[in-house]
PDB file of N, CA and C in Angstrom:
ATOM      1  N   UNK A   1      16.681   9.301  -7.891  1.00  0.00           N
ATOM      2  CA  UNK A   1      16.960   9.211  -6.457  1.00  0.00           C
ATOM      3  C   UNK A   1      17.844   7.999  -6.180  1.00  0.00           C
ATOM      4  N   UNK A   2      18.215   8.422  -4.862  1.00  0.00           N
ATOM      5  CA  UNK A   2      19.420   6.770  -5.029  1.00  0.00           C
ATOM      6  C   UNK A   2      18.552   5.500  -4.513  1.00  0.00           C
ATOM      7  N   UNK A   3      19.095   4.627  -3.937  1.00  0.00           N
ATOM      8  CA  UNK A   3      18.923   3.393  -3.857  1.00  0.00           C
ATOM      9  C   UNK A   3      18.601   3.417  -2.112  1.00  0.00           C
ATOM     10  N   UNK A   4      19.186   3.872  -1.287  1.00  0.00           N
ATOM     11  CA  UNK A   4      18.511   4.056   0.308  1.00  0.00           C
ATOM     12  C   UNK A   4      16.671   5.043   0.305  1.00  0.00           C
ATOM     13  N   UNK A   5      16.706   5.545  -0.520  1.00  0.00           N
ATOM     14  CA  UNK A   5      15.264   6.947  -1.073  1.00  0.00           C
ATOM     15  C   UNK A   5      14.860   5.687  -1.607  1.00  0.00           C
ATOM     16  N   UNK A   6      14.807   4.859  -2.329  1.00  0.00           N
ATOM     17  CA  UNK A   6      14.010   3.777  -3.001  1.00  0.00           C
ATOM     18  C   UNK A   6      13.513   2.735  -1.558  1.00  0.00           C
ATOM     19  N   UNK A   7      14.724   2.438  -1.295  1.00  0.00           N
ATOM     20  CA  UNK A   7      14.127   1.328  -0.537  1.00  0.00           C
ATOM     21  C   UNK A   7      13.489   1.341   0.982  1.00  0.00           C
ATOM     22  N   UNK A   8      13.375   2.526   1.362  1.00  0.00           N
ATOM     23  CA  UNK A   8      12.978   3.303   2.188  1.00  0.00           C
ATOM     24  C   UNK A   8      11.596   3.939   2.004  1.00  0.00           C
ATOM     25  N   UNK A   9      11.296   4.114   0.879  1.00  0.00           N
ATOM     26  CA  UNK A   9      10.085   4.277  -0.161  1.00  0.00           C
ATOM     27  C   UNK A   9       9.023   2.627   0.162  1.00  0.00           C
ATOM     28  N   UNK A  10       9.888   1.918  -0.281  1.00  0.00           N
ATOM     29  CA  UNK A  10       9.036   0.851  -0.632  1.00  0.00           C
ATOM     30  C   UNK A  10       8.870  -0.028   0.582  1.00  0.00           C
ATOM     31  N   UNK A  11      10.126   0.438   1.741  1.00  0.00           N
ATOM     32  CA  UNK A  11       9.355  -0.159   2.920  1.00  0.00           C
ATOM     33  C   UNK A  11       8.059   0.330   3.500  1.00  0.00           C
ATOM     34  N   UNK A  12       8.095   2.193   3.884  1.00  0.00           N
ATOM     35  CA  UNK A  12       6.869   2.634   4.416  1.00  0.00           C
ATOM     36  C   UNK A  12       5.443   1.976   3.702  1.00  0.00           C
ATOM     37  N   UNK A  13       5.733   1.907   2.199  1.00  0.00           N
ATOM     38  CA  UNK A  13       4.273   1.638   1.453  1.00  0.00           C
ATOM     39  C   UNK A  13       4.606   0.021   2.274  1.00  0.00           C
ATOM     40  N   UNK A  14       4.774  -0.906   2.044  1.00  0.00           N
ATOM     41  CA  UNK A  14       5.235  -1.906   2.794  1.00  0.00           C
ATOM     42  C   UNK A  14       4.202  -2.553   3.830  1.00  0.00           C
ATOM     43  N   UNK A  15       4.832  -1.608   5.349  1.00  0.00           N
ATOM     44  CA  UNK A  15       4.105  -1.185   6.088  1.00  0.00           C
ATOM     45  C   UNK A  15       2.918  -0.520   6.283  1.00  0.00           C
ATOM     46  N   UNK A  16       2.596   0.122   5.400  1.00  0.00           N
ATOM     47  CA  UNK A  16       1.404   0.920   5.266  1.00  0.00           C
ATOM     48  C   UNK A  16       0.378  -0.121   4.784  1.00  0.00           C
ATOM     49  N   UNK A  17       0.683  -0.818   4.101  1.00  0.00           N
ATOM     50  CA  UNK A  17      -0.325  -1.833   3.541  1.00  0.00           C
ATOM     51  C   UNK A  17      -0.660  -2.927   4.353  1.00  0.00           C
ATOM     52  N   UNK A  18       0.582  -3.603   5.240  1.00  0.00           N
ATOM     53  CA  UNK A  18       0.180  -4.257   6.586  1.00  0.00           C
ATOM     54  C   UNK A  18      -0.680  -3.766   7.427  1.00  0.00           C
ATOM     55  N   UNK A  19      -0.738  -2.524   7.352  1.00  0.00           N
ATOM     56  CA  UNK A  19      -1.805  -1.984   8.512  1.00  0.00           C
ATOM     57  C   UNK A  19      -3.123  -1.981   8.125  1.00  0.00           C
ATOM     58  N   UNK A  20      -2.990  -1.725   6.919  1.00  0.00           N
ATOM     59  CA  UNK A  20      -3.996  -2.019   6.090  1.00  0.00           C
ATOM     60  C   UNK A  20      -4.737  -0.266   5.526  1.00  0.00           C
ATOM     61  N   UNK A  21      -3.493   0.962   5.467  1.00  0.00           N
ATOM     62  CA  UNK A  21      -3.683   2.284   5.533  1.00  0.00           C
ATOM     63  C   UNK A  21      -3.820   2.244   4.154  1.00  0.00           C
ATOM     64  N   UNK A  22      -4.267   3.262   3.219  1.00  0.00           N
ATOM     65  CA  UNK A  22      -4.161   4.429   2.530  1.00  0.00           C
ATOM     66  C   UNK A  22      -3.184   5.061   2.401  1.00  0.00           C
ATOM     67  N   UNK A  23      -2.748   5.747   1.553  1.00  0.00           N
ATOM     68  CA  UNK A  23      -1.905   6.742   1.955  1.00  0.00           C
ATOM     69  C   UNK A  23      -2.422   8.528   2.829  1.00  0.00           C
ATOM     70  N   UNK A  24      -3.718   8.326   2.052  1.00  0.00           N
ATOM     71  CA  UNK A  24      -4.158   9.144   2.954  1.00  0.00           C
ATOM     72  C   UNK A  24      -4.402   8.727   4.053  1.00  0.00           C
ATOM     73  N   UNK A  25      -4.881   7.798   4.925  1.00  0.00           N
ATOM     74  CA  UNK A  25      -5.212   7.309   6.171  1.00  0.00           C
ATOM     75  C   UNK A  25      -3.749   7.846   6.596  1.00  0.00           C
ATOM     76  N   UNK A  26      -2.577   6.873   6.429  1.00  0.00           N
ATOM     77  CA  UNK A  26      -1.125   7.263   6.829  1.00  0.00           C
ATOM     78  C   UNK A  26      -1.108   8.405   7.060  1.00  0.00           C
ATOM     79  N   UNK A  27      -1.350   9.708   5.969  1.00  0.00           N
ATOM     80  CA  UNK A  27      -1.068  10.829   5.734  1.00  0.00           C
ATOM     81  C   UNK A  27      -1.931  11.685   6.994  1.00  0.00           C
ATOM     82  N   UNK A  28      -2.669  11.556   7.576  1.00  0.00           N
ATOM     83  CA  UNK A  28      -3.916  11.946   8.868  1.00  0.00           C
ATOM     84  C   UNK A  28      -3.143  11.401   9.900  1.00  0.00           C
ATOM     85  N   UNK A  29      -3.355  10.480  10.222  1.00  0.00           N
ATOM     86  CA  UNK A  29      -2.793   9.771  11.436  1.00  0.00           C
ATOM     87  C   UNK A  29      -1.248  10.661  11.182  1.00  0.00           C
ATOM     88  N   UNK A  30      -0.302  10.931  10.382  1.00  0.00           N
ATOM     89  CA  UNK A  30       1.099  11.229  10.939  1.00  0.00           C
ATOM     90  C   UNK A  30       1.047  12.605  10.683  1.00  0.00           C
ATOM     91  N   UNK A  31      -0.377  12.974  10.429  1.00  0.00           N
ATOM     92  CA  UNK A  31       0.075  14.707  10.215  1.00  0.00           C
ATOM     93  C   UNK A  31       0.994  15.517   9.310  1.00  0.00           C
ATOM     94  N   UNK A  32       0.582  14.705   7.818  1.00  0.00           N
ATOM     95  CA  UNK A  32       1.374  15.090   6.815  1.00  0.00           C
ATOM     96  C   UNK A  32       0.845  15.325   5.405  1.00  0.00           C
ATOM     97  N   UNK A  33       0.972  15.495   4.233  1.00  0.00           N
ATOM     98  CA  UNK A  33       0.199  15.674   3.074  1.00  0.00           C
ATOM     99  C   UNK A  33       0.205  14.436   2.578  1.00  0.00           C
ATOM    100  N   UNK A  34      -0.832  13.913   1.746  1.00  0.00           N
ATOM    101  CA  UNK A  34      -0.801  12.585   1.031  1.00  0.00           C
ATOM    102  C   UNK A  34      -0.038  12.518   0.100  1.00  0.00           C
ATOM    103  N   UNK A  35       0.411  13.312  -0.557  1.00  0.00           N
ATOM    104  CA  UNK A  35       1.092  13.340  -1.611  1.00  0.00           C
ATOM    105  C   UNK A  35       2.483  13.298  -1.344  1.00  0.00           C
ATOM    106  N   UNK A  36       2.745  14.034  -0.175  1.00  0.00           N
ATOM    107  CA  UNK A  36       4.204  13.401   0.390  1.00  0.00           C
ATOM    108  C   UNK A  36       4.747  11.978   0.466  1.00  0.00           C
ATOM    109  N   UNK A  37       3.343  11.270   0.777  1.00  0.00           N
ATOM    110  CA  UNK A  37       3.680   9.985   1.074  1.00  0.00           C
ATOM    111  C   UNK A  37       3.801   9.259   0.162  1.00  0.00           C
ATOM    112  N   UNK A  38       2.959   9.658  -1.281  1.00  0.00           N
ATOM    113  CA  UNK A  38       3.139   8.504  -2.313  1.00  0.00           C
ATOM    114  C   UNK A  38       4.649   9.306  -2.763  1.00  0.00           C
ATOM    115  N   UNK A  39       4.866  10.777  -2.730  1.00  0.00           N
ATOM    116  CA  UNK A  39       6.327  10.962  -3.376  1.00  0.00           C
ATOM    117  C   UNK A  39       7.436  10.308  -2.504  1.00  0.00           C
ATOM    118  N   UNK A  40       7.408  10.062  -1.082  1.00  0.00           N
ATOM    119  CA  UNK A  40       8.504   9.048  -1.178  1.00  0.00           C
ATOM    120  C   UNK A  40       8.343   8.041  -1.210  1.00  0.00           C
ATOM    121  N   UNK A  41       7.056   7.115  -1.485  1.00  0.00           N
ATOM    122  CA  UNK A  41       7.081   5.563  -1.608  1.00  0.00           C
ATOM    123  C   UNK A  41       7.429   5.999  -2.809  1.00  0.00           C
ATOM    124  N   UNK A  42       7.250   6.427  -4.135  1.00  0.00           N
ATOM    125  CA  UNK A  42       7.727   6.587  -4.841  1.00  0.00           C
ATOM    126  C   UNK A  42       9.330   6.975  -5.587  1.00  0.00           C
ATOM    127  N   UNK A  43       9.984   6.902  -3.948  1.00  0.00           N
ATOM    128  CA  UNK A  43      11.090   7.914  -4.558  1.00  0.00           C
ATOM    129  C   UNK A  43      11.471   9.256  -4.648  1.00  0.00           C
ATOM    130  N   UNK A  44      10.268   9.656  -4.854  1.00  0.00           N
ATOM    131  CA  UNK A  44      10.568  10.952  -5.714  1.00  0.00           C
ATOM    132  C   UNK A  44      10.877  12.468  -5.128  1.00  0.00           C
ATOM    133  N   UNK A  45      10.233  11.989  -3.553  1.00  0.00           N
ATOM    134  CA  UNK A  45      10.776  12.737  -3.157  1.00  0.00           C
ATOM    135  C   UNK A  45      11.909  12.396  -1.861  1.00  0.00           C
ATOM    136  N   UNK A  46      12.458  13.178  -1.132  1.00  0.00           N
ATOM    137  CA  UNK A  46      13.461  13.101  -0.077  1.00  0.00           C
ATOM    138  C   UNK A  46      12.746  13.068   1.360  1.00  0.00           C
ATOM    139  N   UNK A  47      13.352  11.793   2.766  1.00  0.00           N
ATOM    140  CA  UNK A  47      11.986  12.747   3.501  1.00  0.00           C
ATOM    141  C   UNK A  47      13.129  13.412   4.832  1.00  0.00           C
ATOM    142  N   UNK A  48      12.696  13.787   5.479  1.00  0.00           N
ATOM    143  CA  UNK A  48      13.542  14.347   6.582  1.00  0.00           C
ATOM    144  C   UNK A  48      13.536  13.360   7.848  1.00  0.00           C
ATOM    145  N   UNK A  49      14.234  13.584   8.682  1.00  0.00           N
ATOM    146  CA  UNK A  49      14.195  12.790   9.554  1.00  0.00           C
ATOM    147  C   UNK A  49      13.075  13.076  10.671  1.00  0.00           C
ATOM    148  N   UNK A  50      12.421  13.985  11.036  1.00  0.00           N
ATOM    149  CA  UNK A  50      11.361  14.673  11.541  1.00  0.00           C
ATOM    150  C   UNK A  50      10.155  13.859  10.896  1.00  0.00           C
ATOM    151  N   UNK A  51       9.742  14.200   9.618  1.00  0.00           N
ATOM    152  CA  UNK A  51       9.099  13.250   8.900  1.00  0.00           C
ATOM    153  C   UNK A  51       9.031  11.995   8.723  1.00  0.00           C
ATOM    154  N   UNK A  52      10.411  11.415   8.964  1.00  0.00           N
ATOM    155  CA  UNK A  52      10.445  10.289   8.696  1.00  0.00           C
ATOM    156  C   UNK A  52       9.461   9.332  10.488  1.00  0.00           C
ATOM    157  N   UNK A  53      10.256   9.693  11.311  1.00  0.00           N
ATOM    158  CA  UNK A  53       9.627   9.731  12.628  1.00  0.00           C
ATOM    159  C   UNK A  53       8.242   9.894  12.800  1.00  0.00           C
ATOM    160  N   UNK A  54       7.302  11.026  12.430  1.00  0.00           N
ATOM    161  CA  UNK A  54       5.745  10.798  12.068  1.00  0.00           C
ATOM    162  C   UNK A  54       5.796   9.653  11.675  1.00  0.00           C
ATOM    163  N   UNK A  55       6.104   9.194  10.303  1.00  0.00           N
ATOM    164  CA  UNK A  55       5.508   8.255   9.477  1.00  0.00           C
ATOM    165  C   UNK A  55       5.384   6.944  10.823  1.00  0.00           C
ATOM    166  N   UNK A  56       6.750   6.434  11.200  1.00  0.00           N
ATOM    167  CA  UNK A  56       6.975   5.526  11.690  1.00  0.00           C
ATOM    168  C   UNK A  56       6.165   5.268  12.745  1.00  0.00           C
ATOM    169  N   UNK A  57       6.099   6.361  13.737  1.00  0.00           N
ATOM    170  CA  UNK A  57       5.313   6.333  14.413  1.00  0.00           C
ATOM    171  C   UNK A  57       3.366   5.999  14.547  1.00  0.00           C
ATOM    172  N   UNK A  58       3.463   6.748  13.144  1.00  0.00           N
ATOM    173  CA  UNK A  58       1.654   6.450  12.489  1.00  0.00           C
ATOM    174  C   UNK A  58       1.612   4.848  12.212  1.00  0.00           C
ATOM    175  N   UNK A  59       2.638   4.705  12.165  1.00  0.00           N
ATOM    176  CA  UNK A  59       2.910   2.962  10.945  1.00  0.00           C
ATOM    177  C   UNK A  59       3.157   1.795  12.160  1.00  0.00           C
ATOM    178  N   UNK A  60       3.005   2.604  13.353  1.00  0.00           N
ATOM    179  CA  UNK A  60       3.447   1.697  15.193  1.00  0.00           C
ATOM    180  C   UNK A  60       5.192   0.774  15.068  1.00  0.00           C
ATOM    181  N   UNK A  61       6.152   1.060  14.073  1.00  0.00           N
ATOM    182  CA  UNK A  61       7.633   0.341  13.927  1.00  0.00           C
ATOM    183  C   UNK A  61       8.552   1.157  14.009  1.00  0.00           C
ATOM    184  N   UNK A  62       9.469   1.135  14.310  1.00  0.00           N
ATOM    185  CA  UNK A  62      10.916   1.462  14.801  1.00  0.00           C
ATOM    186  C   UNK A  62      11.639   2.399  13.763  1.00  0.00           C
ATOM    187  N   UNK A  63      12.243   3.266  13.339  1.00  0.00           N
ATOM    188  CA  UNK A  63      13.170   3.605  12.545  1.00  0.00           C
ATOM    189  C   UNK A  63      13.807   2.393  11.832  1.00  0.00           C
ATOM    190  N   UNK A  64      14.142   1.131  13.044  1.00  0.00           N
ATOM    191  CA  UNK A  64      15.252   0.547  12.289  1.00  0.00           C
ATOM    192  C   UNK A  64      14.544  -0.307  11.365  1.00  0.00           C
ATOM    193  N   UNK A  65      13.484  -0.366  11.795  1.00  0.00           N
ATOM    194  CA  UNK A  65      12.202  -1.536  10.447  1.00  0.00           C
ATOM    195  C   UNK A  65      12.813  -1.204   9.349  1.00  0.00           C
ATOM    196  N   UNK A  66      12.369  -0.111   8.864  1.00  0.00           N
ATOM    197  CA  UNK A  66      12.821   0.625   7.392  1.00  0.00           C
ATOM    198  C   UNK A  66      14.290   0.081   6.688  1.00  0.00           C
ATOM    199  N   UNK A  67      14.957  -0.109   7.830  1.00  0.00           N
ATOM    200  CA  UNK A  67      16.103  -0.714   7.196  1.00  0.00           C
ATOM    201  C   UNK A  67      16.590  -2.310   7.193  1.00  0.00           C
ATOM    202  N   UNK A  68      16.045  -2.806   7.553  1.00  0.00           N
ATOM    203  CA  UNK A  68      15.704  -4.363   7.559  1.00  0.00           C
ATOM    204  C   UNK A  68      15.622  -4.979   6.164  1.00  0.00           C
ATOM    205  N   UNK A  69      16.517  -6.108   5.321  1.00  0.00           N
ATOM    206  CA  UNK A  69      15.619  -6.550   4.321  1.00  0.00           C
ATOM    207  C   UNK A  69      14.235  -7.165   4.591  1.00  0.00           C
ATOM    208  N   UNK A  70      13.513  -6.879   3.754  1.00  0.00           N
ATOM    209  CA  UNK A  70      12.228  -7.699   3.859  1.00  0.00           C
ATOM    210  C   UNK A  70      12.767  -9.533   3.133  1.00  0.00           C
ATOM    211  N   UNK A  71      12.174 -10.299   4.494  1.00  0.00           N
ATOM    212  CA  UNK A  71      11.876 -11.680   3.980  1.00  0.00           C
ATOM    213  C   UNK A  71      10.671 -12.021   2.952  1.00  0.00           C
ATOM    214  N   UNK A  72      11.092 -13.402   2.399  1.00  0.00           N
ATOM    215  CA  UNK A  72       9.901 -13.518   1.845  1.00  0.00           C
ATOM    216  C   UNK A  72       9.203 -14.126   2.108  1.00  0.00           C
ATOM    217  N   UNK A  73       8.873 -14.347   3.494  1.00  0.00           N
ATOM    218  CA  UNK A  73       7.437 -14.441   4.100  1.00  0.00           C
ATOM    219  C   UNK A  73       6.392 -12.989   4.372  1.00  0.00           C
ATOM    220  N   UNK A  74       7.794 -12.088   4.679  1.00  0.00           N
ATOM    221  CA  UNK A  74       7.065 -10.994   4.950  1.00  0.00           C
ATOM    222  C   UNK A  74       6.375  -9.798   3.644  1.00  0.00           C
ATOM    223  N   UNK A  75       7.291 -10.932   1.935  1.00  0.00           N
ATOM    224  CA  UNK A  75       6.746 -10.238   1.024  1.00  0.00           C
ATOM    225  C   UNK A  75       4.927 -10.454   0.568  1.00  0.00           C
ATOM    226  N   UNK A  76       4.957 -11.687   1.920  1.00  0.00           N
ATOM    227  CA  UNK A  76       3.560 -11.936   1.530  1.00  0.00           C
ATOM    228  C   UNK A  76       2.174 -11.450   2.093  1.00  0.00           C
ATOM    229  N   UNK A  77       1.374 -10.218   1.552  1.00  0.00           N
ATOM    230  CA  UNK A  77       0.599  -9.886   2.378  1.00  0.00           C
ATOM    231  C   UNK A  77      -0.419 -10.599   2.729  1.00  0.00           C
ATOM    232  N   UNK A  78      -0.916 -10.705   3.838  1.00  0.00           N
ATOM    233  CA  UNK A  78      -2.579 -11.625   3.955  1.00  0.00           C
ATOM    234  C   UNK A  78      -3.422 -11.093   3.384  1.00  0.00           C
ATOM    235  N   UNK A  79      -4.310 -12.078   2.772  1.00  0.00           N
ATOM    236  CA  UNK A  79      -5.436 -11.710   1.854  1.00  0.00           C
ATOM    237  C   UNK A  79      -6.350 -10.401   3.003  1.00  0.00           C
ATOM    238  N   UNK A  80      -6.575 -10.847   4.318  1.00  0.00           N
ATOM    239  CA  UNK A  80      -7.534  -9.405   5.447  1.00  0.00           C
ATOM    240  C   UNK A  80      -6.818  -8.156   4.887  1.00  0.00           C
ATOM    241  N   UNK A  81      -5.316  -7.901   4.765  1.00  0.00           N
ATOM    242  CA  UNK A  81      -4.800  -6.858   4.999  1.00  0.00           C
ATOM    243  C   UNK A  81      -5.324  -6.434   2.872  1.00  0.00           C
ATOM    244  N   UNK A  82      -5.379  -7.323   1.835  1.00  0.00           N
ATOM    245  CA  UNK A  82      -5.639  -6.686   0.920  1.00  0.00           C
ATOM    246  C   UNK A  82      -7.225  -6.215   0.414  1.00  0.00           C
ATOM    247  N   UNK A  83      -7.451  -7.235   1.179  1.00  0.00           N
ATOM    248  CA  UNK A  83      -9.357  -6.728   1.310  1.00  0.00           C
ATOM    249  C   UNK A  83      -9.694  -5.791   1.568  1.00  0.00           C
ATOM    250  N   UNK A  84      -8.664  -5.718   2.948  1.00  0.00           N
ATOM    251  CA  UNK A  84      -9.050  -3.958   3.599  1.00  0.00           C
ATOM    252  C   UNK A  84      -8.593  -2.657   2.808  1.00  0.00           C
ATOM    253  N   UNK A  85      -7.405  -3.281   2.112  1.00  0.00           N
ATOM    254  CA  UNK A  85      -6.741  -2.313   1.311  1.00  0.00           C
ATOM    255  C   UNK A  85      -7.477  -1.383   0.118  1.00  0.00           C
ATOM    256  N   UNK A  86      -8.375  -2.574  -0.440  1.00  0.00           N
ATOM    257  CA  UNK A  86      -9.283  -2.759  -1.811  1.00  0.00           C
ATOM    258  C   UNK A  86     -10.468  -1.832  -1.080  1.00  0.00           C
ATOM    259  N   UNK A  87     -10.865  -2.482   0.211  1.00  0.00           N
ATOM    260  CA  UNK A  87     -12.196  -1.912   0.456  1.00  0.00           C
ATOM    261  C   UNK A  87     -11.718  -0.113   0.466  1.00  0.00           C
ATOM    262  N   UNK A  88     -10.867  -0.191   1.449  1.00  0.00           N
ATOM    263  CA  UNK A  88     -10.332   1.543   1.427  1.00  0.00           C
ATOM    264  C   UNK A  88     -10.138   2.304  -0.297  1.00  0.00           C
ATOM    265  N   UNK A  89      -9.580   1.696  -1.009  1.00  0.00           N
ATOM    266  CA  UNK A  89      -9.282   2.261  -2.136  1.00  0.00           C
ATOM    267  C   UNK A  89     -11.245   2.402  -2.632  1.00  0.00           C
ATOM    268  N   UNK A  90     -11.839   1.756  -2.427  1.00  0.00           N
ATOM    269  CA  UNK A  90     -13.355   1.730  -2.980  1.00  0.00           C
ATOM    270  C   UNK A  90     -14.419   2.629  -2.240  1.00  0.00           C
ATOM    271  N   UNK A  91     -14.251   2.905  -0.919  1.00  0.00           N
ATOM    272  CA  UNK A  91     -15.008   3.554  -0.528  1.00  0.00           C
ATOM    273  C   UNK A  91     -15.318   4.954  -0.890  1.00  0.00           C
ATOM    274  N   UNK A  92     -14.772   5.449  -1.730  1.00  0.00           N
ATOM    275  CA  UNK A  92     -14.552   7.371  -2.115  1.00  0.00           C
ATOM    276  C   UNK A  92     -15.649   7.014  -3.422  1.00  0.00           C
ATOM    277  N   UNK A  93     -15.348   5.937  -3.871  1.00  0.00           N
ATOM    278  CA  UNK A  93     -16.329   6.247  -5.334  1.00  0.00           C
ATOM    279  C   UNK A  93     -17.472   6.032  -5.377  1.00  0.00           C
ATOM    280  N   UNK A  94     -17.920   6.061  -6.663  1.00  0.00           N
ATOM    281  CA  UNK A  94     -19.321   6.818  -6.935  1.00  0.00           C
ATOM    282  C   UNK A  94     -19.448   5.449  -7.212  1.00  0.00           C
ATOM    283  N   UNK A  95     -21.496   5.127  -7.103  1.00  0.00           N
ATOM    284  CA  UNK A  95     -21.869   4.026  -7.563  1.00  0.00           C
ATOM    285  C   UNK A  95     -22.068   3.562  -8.615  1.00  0.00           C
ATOM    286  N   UNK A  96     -21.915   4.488  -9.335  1.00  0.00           N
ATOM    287  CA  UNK A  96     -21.669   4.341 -11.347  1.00  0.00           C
ATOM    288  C   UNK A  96     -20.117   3.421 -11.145  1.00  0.00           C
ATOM    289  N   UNK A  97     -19.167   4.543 -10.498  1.00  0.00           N
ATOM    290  CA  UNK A  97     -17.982   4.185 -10.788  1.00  0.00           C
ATOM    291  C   UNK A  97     -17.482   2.080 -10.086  1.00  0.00           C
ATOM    292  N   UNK A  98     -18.422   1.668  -8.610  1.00  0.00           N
ATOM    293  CA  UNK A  98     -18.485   0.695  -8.638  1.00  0.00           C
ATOM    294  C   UNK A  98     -18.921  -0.474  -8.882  1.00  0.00           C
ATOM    295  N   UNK A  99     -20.291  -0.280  -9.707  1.00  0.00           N
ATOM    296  CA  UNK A  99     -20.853  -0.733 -11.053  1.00  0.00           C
ATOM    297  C   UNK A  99     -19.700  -1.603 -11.428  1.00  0.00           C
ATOM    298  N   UNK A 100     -19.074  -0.174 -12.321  1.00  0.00           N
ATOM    299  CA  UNK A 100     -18.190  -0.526 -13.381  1.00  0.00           C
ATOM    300  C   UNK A 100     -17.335  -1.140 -12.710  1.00  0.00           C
ATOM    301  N   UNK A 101     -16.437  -0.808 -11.746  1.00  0.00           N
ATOM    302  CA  UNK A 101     -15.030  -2.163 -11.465  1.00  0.00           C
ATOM    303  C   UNK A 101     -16.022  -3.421 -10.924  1.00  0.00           C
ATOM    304  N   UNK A 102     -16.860  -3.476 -10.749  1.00  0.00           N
ATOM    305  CA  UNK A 102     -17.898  -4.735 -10.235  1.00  0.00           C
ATOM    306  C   UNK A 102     -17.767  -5.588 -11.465  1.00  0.00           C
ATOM    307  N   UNK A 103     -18.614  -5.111 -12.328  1.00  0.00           N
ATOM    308  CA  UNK A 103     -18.587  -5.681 -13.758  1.00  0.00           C
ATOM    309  C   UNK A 103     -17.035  -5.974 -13.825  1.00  0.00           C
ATOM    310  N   UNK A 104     -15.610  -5.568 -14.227  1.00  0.00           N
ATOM    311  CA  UNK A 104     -14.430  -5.357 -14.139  1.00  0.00           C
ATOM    312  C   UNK A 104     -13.793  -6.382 -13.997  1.00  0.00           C
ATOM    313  N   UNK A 105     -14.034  -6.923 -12.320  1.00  0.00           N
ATOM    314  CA  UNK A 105     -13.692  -7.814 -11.229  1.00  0.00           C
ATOM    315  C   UNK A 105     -14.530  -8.969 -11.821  1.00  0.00           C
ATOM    316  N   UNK A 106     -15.841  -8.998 -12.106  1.00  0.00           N
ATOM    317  CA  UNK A 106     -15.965  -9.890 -12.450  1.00  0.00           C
ATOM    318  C   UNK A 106     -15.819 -11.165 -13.823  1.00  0.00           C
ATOM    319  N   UNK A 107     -15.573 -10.188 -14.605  1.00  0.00           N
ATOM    320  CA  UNK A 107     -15.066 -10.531 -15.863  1.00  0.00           C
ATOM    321  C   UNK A 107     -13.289 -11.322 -15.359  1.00  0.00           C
ATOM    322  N   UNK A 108     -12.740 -10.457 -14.724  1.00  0.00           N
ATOM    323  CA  UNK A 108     -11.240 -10.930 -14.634  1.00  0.00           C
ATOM    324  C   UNK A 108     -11.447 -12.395 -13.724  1.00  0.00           C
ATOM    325  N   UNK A 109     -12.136 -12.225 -12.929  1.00  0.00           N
ATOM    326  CA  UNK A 109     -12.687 -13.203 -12.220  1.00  0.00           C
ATOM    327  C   UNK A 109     -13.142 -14.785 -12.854  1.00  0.00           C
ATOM    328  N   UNK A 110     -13.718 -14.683 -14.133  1.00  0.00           N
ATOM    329  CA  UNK A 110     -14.402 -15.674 -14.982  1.00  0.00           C
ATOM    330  C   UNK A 110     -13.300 -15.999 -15.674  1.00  0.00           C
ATOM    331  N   UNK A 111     -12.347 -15.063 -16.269  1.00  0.00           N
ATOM    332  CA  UNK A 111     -11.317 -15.123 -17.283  1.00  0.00           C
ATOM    333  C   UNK A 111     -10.024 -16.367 -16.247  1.00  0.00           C
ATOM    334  N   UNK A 112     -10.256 -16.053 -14.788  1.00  0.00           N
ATOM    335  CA  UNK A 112      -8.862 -17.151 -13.979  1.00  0.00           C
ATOM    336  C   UNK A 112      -9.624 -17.821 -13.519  1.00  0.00           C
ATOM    337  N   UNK A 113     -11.102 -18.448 -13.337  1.00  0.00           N
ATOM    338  CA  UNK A 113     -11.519 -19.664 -13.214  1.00  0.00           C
ATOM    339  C   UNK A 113     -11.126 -20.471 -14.551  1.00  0.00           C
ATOM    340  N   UNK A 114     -11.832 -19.920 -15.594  1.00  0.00           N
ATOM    341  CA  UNK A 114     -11.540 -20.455 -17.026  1.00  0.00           C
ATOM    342  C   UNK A 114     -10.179 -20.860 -16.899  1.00  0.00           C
ATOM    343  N   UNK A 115      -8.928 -19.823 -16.860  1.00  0.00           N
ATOM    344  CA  UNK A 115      -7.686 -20.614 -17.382  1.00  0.00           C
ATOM    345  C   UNK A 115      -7.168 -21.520 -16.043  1.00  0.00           C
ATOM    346  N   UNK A 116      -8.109 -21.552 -14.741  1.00  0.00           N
ATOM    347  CA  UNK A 116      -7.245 -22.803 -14.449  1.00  0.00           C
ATOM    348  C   UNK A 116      -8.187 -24.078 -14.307  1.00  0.00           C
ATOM    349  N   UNK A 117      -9.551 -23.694 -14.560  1.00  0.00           N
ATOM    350  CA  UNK A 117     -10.637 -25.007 -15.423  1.00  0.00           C
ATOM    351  C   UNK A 117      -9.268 -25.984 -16.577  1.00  0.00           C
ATOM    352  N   UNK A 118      -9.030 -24.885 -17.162  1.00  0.00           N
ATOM    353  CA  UNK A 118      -7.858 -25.736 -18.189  1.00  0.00           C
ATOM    354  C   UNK A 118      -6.620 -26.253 -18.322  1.00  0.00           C
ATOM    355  N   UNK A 119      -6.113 -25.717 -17.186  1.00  0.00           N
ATOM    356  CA  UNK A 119      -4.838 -25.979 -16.547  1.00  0.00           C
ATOM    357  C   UNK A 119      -5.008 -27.367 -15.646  1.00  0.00           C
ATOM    358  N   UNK A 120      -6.515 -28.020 -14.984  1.00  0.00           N
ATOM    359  CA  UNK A 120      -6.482 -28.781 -14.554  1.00  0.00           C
ATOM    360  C   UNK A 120      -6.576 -29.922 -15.033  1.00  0.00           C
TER     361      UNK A 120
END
């Protein structure tokens, strides 16, 4: 795909993550398939301008957002908006399955106290 399909891709996910959506959340709120949405944050697919308009509209920004470079203040998300992000990605699974990223998280967790215990 070209380079406007890319970066047009990676604004909606962008935005979507400021809000603190899913792609399925996105995908409900704009009245569209989820899989649409990761194929054009992805690229992969093409979107229409009809479509594109849902999205924007679900996402509360302008058409012209999308085409804006992103600053890099704005590459920085707030930790609320990734919490919420994490919590959404966690809520579908099973309690075996959050066990296990519990255990997961916490191991990775011990592993970057440790290396900056040593770094200090």
């Amino acid at each position: 795909m070209n380079d406007l399909v890319r970066v047009i891709g990676e604004r909606i996910k962008y935005f979507r993550l400021n809000k603190g959506y899913t792609q399925e959340k996105l995908a409900e709120i704009a009245n569209i398939h989820s899989a649409y949405i990761g194929g054009v944050e992805r690229a992969e697919r093409n979107i229409s301008l009809g479509t594109l308009n849902k999205i924007t509209q679900a996402l509360e920004i302008e058409a012209k957002d999308l085409f804006k470079p992103i600053s890099e203040t704005e590459q920085i998300i707030n930790k609320d908006v990734l919490l919420t992000t994490h919590m959404n990605l966690l809520s579908s699974r099973s309690q075996e399955e959050l066990i296990l990223i519990h255990e997961l998280v916490s191991n990775l967790v011990s592993i970057l106290d440790k290396n900056q215990t040593n770094e200090d």
